[in-house]
PDB file of N, CA and C in Angstrom:
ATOM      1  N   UNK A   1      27.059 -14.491 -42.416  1.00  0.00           N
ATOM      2  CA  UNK A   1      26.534 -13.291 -43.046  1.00  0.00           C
ATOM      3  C   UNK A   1      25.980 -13.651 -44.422  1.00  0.00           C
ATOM      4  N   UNK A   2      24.853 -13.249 -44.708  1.00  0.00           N
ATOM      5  CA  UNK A   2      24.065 -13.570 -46.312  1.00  0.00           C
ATOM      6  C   UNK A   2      23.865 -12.071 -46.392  1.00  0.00           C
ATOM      7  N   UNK A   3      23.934 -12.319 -47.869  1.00  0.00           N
ATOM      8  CA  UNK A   3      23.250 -10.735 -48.516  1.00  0.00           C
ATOM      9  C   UNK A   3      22.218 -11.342 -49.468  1.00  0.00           C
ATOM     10  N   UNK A   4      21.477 -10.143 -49.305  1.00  0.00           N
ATOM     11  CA  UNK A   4      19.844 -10.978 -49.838  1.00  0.00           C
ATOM     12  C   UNK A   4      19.938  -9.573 -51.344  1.00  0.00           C
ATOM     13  N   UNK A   5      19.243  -9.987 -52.212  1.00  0.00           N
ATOM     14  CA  UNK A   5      18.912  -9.284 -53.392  1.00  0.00           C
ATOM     15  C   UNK A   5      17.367  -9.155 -53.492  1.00  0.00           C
ATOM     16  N   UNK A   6      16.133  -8.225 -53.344  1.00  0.00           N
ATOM     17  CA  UNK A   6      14.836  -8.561 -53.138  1.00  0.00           C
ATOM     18  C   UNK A   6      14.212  -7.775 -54.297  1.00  0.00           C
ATOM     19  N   UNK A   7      13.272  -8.172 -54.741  1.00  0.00           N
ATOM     20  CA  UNK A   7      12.772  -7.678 -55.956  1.00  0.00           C
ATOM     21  C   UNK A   7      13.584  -7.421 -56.821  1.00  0.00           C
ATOM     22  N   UNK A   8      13.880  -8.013 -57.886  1.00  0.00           N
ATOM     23  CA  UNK A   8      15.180  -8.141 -58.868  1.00  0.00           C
ATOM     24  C   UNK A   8      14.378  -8.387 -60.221  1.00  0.00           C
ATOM     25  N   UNK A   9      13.615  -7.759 -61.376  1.00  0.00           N
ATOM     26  CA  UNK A   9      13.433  -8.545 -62.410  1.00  0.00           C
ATOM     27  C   UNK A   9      14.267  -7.447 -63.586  1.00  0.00           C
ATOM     28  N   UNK A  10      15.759  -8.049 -63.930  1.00  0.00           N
ATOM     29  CA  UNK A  10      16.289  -7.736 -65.147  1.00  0.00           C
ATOM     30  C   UNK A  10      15.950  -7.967 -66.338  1.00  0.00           C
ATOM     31  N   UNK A  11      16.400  -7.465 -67.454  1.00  0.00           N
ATOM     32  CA  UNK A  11      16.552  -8.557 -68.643  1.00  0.00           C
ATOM     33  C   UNK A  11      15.612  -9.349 -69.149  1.00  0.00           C
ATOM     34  N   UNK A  12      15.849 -10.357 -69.588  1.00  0.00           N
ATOM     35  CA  UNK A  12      14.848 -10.957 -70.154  1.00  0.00           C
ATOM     36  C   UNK A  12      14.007 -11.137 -68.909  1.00  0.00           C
ATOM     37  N   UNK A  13      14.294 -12.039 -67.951  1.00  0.00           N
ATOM     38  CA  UNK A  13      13.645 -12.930 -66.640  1.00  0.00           C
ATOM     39  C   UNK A  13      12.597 -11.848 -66.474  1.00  0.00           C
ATOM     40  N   UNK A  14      12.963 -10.381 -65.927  1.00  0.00           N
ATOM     41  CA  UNK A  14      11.700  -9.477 -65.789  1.00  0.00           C
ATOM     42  C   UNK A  14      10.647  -9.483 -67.116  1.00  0.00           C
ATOM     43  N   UNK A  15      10.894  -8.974 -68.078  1.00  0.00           N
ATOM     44  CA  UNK A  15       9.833  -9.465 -69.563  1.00  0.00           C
ATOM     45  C   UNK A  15       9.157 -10.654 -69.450  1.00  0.00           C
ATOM     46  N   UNK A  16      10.234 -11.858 -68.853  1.00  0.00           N
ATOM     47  CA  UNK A  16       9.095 -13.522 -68.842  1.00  0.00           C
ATOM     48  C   UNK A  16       8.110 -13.066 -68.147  1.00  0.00           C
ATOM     49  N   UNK A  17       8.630 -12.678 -66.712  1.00  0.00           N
ATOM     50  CA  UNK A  17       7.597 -12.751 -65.339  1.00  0.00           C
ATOM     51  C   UNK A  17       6.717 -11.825 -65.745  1.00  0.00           C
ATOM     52  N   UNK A  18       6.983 -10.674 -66.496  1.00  0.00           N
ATOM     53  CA  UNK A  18       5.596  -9.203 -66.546  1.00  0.00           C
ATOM     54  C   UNK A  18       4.970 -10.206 -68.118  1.00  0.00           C
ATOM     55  N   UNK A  19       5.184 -11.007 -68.842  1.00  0.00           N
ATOM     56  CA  UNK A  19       4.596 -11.552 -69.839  1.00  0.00           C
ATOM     57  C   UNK A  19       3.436 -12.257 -68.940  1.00  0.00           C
ATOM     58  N   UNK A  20       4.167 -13.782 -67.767  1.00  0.00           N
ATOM     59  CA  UNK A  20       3.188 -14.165 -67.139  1.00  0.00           C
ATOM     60  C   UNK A  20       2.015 -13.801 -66.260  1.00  0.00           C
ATOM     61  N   UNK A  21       2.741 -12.538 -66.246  1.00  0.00           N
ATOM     62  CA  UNK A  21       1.677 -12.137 -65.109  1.00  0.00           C
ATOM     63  C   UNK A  21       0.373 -11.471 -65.231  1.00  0.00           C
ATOM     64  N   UNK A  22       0.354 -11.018 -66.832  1.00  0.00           N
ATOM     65  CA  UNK A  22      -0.297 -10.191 -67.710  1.00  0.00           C
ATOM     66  C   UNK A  22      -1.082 -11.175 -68.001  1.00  0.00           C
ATOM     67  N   UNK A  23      -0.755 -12.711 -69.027  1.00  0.00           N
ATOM     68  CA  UNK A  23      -1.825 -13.476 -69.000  1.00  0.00           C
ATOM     69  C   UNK A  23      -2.466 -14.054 -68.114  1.00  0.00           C
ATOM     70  N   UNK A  24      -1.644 -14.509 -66.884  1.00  0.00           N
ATOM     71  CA  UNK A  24      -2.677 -14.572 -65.313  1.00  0.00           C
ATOM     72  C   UNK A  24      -3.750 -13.710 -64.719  1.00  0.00           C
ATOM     73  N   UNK A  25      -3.238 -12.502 -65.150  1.00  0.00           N
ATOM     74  CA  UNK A  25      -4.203 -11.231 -64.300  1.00  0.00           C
ATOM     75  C   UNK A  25      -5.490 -11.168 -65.649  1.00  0.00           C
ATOM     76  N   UNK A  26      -5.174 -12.125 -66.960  1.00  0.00           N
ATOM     77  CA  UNK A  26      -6.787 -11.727 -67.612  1.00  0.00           C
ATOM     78  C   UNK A  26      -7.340 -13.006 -67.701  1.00  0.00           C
ATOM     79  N   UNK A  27      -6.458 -13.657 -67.044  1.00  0.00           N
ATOM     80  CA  UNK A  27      -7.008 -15.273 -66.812  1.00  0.00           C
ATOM     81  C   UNK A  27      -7.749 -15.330 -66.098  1.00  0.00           C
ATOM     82  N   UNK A  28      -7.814 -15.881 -64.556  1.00  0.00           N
ATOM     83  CA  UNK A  28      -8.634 -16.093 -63.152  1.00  0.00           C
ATOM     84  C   UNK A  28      -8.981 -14.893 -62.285  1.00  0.00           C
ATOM     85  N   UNK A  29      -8.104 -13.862 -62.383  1.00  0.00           N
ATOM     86  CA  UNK A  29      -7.927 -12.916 -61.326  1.00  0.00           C
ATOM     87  C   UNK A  29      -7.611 -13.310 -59.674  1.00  0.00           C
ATOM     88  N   UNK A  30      -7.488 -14.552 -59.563  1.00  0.00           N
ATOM     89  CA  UNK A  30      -6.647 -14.627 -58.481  1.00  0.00           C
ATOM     90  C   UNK A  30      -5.442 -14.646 -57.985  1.00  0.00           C
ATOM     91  N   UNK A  31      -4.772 -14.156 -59.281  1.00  0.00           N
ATOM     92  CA  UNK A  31      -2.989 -14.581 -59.112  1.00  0.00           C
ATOM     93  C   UNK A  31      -2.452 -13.382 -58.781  1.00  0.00           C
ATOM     94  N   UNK A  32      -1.707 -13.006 -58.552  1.00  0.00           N
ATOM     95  CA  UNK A  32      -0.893 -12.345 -57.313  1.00  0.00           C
ATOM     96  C   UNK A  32      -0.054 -11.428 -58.983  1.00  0.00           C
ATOM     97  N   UNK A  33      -0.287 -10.537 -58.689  1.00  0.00           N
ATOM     98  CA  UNK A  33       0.458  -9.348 -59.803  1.00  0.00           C
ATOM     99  C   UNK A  33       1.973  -9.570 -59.593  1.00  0.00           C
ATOM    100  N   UNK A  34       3.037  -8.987 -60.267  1.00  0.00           N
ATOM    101  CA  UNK A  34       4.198  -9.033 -60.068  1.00  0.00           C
ATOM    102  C   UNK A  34       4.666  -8.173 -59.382  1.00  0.00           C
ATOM    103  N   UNK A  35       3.938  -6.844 -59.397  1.00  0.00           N
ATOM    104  CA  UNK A  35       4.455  -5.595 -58.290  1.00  0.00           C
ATOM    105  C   UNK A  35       4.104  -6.022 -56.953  1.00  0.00           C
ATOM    106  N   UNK A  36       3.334  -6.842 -56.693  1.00  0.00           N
ATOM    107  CA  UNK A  36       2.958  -7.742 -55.393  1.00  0.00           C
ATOM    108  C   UNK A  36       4.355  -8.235 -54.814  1.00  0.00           C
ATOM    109  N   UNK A  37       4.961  -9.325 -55.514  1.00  0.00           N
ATOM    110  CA  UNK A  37       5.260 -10.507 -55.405  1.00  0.00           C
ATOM    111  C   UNK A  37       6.880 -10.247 -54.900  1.00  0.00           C
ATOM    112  N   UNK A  38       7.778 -10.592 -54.570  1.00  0.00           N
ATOM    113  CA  UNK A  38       9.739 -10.304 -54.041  1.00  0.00           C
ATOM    114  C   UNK A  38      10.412 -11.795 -54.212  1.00  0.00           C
ATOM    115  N   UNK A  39      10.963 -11.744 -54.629  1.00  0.00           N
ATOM    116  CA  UNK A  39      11.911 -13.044 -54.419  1.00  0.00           C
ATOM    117  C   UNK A  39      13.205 -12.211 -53.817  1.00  0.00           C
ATOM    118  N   UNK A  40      13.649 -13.586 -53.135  1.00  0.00           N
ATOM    119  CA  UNK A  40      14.598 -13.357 -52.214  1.00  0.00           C
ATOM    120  C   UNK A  40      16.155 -14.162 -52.992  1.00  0.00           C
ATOM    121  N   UNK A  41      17.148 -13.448 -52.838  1.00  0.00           N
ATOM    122  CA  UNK A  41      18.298 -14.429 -53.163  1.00  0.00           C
ATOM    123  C   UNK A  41      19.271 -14.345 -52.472  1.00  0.00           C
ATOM    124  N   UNK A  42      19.751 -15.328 -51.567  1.00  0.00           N
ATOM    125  CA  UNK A  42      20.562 -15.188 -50.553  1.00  0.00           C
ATOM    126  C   UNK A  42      22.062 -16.205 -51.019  1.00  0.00           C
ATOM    127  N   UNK A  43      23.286 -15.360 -51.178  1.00  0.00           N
ATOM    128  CA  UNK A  43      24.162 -15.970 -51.351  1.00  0.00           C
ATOM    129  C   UNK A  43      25.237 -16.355 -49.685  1.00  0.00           C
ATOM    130  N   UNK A  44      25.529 -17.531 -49.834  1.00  0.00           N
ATOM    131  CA  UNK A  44      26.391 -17.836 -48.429  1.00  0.00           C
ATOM    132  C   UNK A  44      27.624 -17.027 -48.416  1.00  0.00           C
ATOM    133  N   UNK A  45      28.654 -17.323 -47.057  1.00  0.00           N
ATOM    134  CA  UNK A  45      29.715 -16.311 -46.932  1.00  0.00           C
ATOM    135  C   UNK A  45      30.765 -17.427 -48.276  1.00  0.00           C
ATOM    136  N   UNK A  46      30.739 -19.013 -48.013  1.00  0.00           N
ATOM    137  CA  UNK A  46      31.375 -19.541 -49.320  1.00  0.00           C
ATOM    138  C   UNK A  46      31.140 -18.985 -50.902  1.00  0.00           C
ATOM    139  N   UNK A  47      29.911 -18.839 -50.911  1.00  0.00           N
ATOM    140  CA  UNK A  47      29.414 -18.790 -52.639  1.00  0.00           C
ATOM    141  C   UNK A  47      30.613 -17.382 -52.717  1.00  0.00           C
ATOM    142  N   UNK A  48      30.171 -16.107 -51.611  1.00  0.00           N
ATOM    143  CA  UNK A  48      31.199 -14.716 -51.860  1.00  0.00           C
ATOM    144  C   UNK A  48      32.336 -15.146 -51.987  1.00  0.00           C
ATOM    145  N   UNK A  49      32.787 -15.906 -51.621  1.00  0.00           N
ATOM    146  CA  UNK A  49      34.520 -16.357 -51.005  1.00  0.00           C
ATOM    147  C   UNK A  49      34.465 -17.129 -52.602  1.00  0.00           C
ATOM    148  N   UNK A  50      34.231 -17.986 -53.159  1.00  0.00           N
ATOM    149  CA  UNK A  50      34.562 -18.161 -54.588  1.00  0.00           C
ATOM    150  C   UNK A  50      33.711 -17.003 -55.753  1.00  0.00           C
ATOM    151  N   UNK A  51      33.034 -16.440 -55.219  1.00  0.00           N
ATOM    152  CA  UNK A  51      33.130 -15.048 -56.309  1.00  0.00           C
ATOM    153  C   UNK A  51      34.404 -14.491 -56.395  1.00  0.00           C
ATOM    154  N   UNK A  52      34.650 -13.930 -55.350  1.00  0.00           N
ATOM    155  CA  UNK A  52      35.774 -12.552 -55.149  1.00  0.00           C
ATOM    156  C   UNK A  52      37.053 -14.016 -55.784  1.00  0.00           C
ATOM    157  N   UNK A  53      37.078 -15.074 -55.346  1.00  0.00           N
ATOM    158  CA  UNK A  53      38.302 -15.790 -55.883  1.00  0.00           C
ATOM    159  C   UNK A  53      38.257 -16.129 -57.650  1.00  0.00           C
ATOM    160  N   UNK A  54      36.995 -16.061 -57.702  1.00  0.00           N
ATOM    161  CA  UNK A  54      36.886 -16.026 -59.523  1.00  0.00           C
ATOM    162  C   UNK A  54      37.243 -14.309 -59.939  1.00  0.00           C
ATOM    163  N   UNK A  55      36.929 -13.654 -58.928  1.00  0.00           N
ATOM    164  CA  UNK A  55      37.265 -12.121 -59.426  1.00  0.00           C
ATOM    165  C   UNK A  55      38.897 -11.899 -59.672  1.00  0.00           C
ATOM    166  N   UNK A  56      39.165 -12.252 -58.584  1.00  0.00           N
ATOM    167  CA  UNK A  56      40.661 -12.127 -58.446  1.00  0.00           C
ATOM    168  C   UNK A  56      41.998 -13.043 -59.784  1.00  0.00           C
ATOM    169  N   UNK A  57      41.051 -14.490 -59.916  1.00  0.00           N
ATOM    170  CA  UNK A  57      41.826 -14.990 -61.203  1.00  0.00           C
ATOM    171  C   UNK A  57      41.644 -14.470 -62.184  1.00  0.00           C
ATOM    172  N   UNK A  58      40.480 -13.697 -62.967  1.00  0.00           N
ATOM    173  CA  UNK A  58      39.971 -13.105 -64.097  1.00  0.00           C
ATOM    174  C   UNK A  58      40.693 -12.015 -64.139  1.00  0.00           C
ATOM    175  N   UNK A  59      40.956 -11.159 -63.366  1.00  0.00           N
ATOM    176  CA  UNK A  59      42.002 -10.386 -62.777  1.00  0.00           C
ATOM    177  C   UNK A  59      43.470 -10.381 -63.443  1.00  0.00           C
ATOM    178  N   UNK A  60      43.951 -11.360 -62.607  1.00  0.00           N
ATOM    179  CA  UNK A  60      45.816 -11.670 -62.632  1.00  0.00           C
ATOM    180  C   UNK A  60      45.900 -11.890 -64.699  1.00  0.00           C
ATOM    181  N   UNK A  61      47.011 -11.595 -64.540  1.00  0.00           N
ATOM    182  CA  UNK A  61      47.339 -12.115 -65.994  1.00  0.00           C
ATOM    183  C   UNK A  61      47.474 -13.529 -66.355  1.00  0.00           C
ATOM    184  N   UNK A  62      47.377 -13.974 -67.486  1.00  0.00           N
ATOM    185  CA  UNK A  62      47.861 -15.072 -67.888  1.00  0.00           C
ATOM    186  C   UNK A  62      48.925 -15.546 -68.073  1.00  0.00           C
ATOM    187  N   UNK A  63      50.080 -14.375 -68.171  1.00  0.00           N
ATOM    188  CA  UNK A  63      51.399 -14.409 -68.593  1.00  0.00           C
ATOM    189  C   UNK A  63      52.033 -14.214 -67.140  1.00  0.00           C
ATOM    190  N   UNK A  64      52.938 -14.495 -66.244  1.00  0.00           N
ATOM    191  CA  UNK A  64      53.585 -13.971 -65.328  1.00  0.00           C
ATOM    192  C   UNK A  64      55.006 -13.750 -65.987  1.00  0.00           C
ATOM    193  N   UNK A  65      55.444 -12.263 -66.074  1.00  0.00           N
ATOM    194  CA  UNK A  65      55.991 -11.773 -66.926  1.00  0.00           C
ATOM    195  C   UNK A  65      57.495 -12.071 -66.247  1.00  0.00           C
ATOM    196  N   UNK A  66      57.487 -11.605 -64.952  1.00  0.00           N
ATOM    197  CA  UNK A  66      58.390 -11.566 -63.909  1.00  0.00           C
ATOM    198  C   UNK A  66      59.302 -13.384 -64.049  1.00  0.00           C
ATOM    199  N   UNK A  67      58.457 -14.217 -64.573  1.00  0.00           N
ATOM    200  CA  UNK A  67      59.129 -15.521 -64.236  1.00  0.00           C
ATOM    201  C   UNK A  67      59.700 -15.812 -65.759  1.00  0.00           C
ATOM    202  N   UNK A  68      58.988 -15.084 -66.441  1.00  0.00           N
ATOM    203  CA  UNK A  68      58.852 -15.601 -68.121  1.00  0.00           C
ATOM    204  C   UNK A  68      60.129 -14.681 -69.077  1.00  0.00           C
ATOM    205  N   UNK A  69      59.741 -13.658 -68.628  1.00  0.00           N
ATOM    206  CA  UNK A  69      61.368 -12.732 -69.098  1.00  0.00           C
ATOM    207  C   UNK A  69      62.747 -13.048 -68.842  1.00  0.00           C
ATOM    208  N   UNK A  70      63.079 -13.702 -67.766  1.00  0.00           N
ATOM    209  CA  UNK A  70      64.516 -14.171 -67.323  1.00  0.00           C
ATOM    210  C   UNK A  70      64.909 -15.262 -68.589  1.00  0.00           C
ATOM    211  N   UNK A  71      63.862 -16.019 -68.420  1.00  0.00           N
ATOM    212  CA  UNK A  71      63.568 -17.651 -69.605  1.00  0.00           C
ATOM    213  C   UNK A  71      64.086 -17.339 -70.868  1.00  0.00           C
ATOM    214  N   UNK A  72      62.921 -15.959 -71.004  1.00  0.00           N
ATOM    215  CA  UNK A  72      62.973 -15.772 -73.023  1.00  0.00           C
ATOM    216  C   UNK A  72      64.183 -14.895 -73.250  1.00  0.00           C
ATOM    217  N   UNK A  73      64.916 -14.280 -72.639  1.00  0.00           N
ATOM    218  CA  UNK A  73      66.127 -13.601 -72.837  1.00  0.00           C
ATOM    219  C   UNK A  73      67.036 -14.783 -72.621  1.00  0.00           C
ATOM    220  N   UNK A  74      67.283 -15.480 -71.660  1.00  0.00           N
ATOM    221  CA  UNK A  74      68.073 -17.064 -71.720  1.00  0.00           C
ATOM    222  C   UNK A  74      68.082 -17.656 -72.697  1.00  0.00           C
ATOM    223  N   UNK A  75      66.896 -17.993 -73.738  1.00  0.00           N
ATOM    224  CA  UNK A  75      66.720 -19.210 -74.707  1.00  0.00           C
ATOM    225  C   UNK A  75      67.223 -18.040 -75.762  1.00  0.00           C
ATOM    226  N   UNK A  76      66.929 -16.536 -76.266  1.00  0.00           N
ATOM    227  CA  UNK A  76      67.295 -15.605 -77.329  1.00  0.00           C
ATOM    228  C   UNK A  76      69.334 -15.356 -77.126  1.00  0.00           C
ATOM    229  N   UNK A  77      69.418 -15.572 -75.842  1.00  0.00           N
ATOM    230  CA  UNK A  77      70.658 -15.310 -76.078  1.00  0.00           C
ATOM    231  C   UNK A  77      71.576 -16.770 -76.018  1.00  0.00           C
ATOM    232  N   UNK A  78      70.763 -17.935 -75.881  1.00  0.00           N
ATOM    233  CA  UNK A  78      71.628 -19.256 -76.213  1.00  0.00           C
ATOM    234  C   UNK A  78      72.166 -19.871 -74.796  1.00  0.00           C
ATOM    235  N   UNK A  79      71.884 -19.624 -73.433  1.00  0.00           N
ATOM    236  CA  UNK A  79      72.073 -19.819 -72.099  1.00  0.00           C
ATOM    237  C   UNK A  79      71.214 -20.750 -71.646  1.00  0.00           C
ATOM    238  N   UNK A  80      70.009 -20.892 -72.175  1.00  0.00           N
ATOM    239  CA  UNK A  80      69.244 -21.756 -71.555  1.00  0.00           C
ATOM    240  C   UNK A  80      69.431 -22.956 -72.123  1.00  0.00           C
ATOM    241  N   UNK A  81      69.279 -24.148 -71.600  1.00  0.00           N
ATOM    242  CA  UNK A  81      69.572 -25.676 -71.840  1.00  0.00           C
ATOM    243  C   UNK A  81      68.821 -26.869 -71.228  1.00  0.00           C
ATOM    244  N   UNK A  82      67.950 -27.483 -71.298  1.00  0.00           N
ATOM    245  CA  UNK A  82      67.436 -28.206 -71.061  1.00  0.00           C
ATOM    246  C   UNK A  82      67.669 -29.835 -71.338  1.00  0.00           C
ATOM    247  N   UNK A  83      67.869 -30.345 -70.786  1.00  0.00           N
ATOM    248  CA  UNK A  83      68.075 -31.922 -70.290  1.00  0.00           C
ATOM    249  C   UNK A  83      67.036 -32.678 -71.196  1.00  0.00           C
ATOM    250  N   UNK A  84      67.570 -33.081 -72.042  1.00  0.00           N
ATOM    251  CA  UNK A  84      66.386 -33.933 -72.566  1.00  0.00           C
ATOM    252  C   UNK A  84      66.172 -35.129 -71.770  1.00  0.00           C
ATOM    253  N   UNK A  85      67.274 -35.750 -71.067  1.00  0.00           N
ATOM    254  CA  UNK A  85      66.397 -36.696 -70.208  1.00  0.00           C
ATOM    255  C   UNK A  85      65.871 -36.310 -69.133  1.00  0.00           C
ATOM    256  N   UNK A  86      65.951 -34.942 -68.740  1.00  0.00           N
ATOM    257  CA  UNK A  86      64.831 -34.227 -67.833  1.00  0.00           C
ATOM    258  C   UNK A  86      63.329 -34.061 -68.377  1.00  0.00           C
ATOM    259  N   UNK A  87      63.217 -33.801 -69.267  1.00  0.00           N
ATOM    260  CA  UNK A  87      62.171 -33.609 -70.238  1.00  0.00           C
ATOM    261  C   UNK A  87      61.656 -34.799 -70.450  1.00  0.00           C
ATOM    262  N   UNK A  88      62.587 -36.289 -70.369  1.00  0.00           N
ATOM    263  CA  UNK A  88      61.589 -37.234 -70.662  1.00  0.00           C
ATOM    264  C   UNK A  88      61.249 -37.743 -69.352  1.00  0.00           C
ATOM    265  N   UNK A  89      61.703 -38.094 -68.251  1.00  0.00           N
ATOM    266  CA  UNK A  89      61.014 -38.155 -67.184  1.00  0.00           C
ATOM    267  C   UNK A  89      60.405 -37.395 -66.485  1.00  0.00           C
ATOM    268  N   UNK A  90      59.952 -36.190 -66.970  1.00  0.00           N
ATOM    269  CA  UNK A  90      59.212 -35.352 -66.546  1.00  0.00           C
ATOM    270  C   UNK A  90      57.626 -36.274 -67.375  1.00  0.00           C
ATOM    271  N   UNK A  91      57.830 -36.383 -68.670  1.00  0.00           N
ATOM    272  CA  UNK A  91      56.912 -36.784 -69.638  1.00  0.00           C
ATOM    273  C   UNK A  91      56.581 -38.504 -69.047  1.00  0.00           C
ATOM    274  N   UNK A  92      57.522 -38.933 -68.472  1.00  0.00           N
ATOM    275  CA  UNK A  92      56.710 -40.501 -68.222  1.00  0.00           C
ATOM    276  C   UNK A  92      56.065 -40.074 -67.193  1.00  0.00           C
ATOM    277  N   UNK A  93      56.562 -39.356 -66.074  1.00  0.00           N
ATOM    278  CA  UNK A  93      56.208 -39.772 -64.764  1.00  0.00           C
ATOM    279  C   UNK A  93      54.562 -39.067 -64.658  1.00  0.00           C
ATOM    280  N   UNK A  94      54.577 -38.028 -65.784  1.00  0.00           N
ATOM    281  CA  UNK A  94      52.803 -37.282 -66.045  1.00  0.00           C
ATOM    282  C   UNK A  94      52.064 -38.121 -66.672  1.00  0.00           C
ATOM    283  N   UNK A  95      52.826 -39.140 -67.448  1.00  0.00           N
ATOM    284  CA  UNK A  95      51.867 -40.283 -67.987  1.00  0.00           C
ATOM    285  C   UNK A  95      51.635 -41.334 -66.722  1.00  0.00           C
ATOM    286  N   UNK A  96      52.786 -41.646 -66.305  1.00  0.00           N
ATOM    287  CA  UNK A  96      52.124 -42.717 -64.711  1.00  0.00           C
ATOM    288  C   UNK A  96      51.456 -42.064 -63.912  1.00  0.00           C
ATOM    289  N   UNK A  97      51.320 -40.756 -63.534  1.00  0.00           N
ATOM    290  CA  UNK A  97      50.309 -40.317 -62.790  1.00  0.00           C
ATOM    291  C   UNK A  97      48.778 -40.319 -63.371  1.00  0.00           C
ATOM    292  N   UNK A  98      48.849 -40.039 -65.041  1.00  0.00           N
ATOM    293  CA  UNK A  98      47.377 -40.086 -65.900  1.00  0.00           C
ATOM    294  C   UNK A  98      47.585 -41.595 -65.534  1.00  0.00           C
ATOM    295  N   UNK A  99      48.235 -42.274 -65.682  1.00  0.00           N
ATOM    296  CA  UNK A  99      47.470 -43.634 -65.462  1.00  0.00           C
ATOM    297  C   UNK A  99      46.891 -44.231 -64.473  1.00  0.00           C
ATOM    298  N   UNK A 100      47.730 -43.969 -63.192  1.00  0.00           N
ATOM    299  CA  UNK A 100      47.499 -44.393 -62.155  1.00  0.00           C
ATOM    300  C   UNK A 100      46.160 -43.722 -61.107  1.00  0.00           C
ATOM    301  N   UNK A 101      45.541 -42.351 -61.982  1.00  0.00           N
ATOM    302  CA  UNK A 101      44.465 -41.990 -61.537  1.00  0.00           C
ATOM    303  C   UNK A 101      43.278 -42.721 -62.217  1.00  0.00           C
ATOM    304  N   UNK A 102      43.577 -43.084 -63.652  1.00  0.00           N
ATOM    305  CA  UNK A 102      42.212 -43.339 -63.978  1.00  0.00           C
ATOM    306  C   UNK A 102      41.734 -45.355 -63.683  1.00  0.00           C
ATOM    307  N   UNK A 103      42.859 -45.812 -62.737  1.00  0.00           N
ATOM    308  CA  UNK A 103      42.659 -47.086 -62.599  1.00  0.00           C
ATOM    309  C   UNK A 103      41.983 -47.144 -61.460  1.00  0.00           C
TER     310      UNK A 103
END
């Protein structure tokens, strides 16, 4: 399935094209006016399928509150604890992976 967009001049792009078309039509007189003319724009069923998926992230929050509230009431009330040697092999093993990709 494509969806086509036909005769479309917005914004600036319409002003370029009615600019060009104005000095063409007192130029030669053979060039094709712009109320003539359609462009076609056909997006695939992929290109929609990463629209609506860029729609949908722009969307969601940045914060997921639900995972992040349990945390920040844990660390405010002194419950939460973290492993510093969890923390450092967490930190090498993201550096051997940066390394081992860029070799």
């Amino acid at each position: 399935m494509v969806t086509r967009i036909k005769s479309v001049t917005v914004g600036k792009l319409g002003r370029i094209a009615r600019q060009r078309s104005t000095r063409n039509d007192t130029g030669s007189g053979s060039t094709i006016s712009s109320a003539s003319r359609s462009d076609d724009v056909a997006f695939s069923s992929d290109a929609r399928m990463i629209g609506k998926a860029d729609e949908a992230v722009n969307q969601a929050p940045e914060i997921r509150m639900e995972l992040v509230g349990p945390i920040r009431e844990a660390l405010m009330a002194g419950r939460y604890h973290v492993s510093s040697l969890d923390v450092a092999d967490k930190i090498l093993r993201q550096v051997l992976l940066e390394r081992k990709k860029s070799i």
